[in-house]
Protein backbone atom coordinates (compact mmCIF):
# COMPACT_ATOMS: atom_id res chain seq x y z
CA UNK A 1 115.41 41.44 87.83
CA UNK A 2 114.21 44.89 88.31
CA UNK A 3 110.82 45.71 87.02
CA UNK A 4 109.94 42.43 85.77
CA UNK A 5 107.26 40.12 86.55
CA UNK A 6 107.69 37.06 84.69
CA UNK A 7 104.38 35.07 84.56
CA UNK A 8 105.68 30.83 83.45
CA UNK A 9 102.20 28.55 82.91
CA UNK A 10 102.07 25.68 83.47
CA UNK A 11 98.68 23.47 82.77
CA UNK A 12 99.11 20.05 84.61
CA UNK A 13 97.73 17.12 84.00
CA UNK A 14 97.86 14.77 86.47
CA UNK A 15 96.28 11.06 85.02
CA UNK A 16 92.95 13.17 83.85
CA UNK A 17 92.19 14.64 87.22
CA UNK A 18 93.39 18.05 87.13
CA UNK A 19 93.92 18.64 83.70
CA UNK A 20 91.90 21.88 83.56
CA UNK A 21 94.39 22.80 86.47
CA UNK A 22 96.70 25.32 85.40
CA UNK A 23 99.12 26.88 87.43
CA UNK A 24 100.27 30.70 86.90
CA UNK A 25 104.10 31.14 88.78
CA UNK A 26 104.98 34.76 89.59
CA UNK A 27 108.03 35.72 89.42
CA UNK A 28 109.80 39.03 90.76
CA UNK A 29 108.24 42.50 91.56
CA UNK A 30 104.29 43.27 91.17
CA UNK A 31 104.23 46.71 91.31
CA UNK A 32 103.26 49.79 88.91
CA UNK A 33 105.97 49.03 86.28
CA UNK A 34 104.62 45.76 85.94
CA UNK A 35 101.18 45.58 86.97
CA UNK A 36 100.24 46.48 83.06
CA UNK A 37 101.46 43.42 81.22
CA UNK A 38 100.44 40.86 84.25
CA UNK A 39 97.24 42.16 84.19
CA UNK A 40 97.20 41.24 80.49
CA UNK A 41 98.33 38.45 80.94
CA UNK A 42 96.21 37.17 83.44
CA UNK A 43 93.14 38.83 81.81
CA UNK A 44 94.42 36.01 78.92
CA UNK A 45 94.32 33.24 81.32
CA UNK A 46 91.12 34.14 82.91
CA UNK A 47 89.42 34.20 79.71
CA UNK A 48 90.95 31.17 78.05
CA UNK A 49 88.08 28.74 79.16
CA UNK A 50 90.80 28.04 82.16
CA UNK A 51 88.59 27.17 85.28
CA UNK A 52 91.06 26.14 88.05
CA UNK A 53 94.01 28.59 88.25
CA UNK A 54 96.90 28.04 91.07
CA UNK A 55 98.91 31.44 91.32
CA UNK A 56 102.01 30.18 92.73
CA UNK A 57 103.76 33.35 94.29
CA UNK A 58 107.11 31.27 95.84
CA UNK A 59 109.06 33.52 93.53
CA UNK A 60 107.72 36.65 94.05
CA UNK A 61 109.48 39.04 96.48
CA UNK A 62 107.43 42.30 96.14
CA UNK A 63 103.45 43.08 95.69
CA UNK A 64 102.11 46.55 96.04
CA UNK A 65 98.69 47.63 95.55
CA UNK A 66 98.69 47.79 91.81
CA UNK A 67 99.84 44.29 91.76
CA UNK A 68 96.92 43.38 93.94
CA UNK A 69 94.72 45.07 91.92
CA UNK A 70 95.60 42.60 89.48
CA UNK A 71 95.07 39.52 91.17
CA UNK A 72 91.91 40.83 92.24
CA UNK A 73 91.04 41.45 89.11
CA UNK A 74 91.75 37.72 87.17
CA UNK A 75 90.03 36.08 90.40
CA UNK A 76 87.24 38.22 89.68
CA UNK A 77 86.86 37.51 85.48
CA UNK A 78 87.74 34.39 86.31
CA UNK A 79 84.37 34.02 88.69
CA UNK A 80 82.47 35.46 86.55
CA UNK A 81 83.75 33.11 83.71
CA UNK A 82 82.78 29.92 86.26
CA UNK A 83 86.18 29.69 87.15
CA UNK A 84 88.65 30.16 90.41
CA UNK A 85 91.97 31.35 91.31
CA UNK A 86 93.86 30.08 94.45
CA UNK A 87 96.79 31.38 95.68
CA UNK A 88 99.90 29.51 97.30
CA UNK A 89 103.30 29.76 98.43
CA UNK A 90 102.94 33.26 99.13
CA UNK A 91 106.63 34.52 101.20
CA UNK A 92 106.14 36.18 104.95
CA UNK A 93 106.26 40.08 103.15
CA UNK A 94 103.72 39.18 100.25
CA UNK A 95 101.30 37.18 102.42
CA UNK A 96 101.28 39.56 105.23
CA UNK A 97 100.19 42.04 102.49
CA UNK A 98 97.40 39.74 101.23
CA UNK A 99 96.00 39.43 104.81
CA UNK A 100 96.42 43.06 105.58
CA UNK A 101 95.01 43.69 102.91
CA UNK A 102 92.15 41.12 103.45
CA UNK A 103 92.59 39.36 100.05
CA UNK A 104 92.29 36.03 102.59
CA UNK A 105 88.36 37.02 102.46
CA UNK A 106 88.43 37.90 98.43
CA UNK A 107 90.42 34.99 97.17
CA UNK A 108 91.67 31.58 98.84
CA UNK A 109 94.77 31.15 99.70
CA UNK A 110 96.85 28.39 100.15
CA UNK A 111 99.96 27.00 101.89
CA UNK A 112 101.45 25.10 98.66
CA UNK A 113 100.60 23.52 94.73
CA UNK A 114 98.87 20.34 96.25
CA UNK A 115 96.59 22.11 98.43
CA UNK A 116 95.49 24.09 95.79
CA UNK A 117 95.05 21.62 93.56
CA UNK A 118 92.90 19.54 96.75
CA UNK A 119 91.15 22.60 97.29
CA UNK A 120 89.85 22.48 93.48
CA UNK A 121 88.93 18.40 94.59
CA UNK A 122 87.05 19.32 97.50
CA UNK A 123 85.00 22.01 95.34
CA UNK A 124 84.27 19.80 92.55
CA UNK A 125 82.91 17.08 94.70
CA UNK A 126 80.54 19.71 96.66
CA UNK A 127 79.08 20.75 93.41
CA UNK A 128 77.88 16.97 92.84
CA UNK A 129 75.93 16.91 96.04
């Protein structure tokens, strides 16, 4: 769909491990026309008490700087809320615009769901030494 983004959550809960995993799946264009209402939404998630957030991008096919903007954005509320984003599954187009755009050194991103939710593992465990 044309100037859409559709934003499905989905908090997982995996035996008690990762249950304050949750995992944000874009769908469709990030651009100007719908930069506004992700950013709300996001905004939402990043300030829900939310500390580990996956943003699956599989189905998104388009990301232009507003829509970066955005993502920049909830990683950065998110931070400064003690939380994290992590981005995977991120198409050839939309992850050659991340690196170009050197999100890759703002925000960590991921080849797929598991290693994002490892990622959160591996950070978790370095805060107990």
């Amino acid at each position: 769909e044309n100037g859409r983004v559709i934003l499905q959550v989905n908090p997982i809960n995996n035996g008690g491990i990762t249950e304050d995993i949750m995992i944000v799946s874009m769908d469709g264009k990030l651009d100007t026309s719908t930069s506004g209402q992700a950013r709300d939404q996001m905004n939402e998630i990043a300030t829900s008490g939310m500390t580990k957030v996956v943003l699956n991008l599989s189905e998104l096919i388009y990301v232009s700087s507003a829509g970066l903007s955005v993502i920049l954005s909830a990683s950065k509320l998110l931070l400064s809320h003690r939380g994290e984003l992590v981005i995977c599954n991120a198409n050839e187009l939309v992850g050659e615009v991340l690196a170009t755009s050197g999100f890759n050194h703002l925000v960590q991103i991921v080849e797929d769901e598991n290693a994002a939710i490892e990622s959160f593992k591996s950070l978790s465990n370095s805060d107990q030494l």
